[in-house]
C-alpha atoms as a PDB file:
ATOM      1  CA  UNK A   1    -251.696 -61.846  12.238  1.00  0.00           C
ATOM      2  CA  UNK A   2    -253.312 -58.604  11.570  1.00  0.00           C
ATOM      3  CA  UNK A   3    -255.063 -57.835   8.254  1.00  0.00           C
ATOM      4  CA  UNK A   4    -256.004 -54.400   8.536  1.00  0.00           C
ATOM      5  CA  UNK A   5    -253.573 -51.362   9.794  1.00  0.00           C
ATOM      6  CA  UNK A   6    -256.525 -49.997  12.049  1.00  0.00           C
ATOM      7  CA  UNK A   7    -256.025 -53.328  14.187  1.00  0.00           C
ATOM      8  CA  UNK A   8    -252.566 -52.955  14.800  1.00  0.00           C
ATOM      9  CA  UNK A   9    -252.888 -49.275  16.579  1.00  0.00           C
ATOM     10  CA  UNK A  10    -253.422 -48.885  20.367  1.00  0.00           C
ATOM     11  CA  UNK A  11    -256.579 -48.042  21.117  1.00  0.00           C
ATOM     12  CA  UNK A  12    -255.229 -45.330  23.385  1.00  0.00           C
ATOM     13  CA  UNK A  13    -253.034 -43.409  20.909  1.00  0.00           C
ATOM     14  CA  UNK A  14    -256.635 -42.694  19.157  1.00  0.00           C
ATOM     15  CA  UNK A  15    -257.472 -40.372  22.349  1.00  0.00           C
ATOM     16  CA  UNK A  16    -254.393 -38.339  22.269  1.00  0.00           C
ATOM     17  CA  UNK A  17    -254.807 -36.231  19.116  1.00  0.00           C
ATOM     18  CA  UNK A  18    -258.401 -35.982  19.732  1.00  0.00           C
ATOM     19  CA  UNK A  19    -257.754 -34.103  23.508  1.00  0.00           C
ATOM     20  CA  UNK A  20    -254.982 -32.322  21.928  1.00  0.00           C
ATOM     21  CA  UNK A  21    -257.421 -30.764  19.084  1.00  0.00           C
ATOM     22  CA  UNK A  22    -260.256 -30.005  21.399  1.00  0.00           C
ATOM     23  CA  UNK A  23    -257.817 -27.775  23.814  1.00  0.00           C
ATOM     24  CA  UNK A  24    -256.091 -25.956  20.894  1.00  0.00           C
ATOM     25  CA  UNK A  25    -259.976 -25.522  19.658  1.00  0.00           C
ATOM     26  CA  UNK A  26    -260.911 -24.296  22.812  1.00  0.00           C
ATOM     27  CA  UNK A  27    -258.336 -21.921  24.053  1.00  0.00           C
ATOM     28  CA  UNK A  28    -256.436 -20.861  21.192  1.00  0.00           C
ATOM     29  CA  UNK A  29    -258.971 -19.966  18.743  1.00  0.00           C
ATOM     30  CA  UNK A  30    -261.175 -18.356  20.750  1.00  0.00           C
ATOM     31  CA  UNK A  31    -258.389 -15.742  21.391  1.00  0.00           C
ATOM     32  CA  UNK A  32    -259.372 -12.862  19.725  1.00  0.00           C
ATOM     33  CA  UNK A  33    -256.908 -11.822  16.614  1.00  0.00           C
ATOM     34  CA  UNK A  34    -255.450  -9.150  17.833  1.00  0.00           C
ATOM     35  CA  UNK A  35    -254.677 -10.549  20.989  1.00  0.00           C
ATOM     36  CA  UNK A  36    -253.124 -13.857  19.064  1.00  0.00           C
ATOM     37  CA  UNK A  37    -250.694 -10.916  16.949  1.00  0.00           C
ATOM     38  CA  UNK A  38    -249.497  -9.573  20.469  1.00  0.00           C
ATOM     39  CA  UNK A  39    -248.535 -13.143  21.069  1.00  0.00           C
ATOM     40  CA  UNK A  40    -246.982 -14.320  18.376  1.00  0.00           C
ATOM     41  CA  UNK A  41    -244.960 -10.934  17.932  1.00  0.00           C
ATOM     42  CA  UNK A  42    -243.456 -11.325  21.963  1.00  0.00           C
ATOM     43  CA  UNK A  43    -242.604 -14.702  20.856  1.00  0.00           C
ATOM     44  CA  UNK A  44    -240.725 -13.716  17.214  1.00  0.00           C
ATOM     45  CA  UNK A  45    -239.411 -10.787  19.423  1.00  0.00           C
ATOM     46  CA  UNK A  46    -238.092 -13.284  22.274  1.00  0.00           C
ATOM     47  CA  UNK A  47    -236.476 -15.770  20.281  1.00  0.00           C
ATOM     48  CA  UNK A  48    -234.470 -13.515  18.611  1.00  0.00           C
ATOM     49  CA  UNK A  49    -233.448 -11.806  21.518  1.00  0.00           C
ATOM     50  CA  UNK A  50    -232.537 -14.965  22.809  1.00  0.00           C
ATOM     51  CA  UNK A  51    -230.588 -15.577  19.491  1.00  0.00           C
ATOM     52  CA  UNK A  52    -228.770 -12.770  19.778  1.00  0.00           C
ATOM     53  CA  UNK A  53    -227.545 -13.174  23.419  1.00  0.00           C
ATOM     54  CA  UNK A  54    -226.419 -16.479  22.448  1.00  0.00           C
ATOM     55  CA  UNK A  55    -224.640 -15.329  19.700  1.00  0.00           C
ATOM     56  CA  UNK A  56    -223.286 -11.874  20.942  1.00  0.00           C
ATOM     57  CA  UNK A  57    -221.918 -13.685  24.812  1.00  0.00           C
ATOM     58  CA  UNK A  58    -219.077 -15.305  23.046  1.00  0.00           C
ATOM     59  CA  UNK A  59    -217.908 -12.695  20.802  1.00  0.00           C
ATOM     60  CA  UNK A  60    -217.644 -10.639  23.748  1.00  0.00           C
ATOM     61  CA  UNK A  61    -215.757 -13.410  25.171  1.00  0.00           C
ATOM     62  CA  UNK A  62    -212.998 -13.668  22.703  1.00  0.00           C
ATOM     63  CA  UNK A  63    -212.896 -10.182  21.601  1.00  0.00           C
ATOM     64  CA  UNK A  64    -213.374  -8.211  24.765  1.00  0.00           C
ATOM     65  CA  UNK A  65    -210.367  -9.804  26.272  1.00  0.00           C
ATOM     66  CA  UNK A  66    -208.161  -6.966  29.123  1.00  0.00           C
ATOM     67  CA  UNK A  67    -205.225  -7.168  26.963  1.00  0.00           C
ATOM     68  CA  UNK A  68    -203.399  -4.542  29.211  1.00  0.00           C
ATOM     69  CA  UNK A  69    -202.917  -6.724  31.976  1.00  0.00           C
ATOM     70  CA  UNK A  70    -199.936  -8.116  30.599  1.00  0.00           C
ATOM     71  CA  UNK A  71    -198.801  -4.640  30.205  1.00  0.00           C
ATOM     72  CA  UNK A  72    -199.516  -4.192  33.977  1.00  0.00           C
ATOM     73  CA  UNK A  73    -198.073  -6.791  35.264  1.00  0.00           C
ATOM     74  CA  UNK A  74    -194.543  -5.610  32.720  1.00  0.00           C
ATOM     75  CA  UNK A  75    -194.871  -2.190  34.443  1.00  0.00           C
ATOM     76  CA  UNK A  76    -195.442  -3.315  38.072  1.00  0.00           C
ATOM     77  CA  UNK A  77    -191.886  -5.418  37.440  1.00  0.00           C
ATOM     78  CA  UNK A  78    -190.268  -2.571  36.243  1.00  0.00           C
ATOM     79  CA  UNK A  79    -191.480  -0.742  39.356  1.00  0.00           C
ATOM     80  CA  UNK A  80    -189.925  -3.396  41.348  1.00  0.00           C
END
């Protein structure tokens, strides 16, 4: 039914990549460099402290385990 590829796209999907380029034109390089470093650093700098809570939680978890109170709980029998 359709020849060409260009008639089988929606004439809408055209309009999406073409907002989505004129906002990252207009906001995010106008940020000054500097400014863009800050940015991107907090975000390297929050993903891996978000990494490393993810990954430090359950060895906590399975390591950090009160192993004495099954010795408690021995003891307060023998007190009985």
């Amino acid at each position: 039914m359709f020849s060409n590829s260009e008639n089988c796209q929606l004439p809408f999907l055209n309009i999406i990549p073409n907002y989505i380029s004129d906002i990252i034109d207009n906001f995010i390089f106008k940020i000054p460099n500097n400014i863009k470093n800050l940015i991107i650093r907090f975000v390297e700098f929050s993903r891996i402290l978000i990494g490393g809570i993810f990954l430090y939680v359950p060895f906590v978890y399975l390591f950090n385990r009160d192993y004495d109170l099954e010795e408690n709980d021995l003891l307060s029998y023998k007190l009985l």
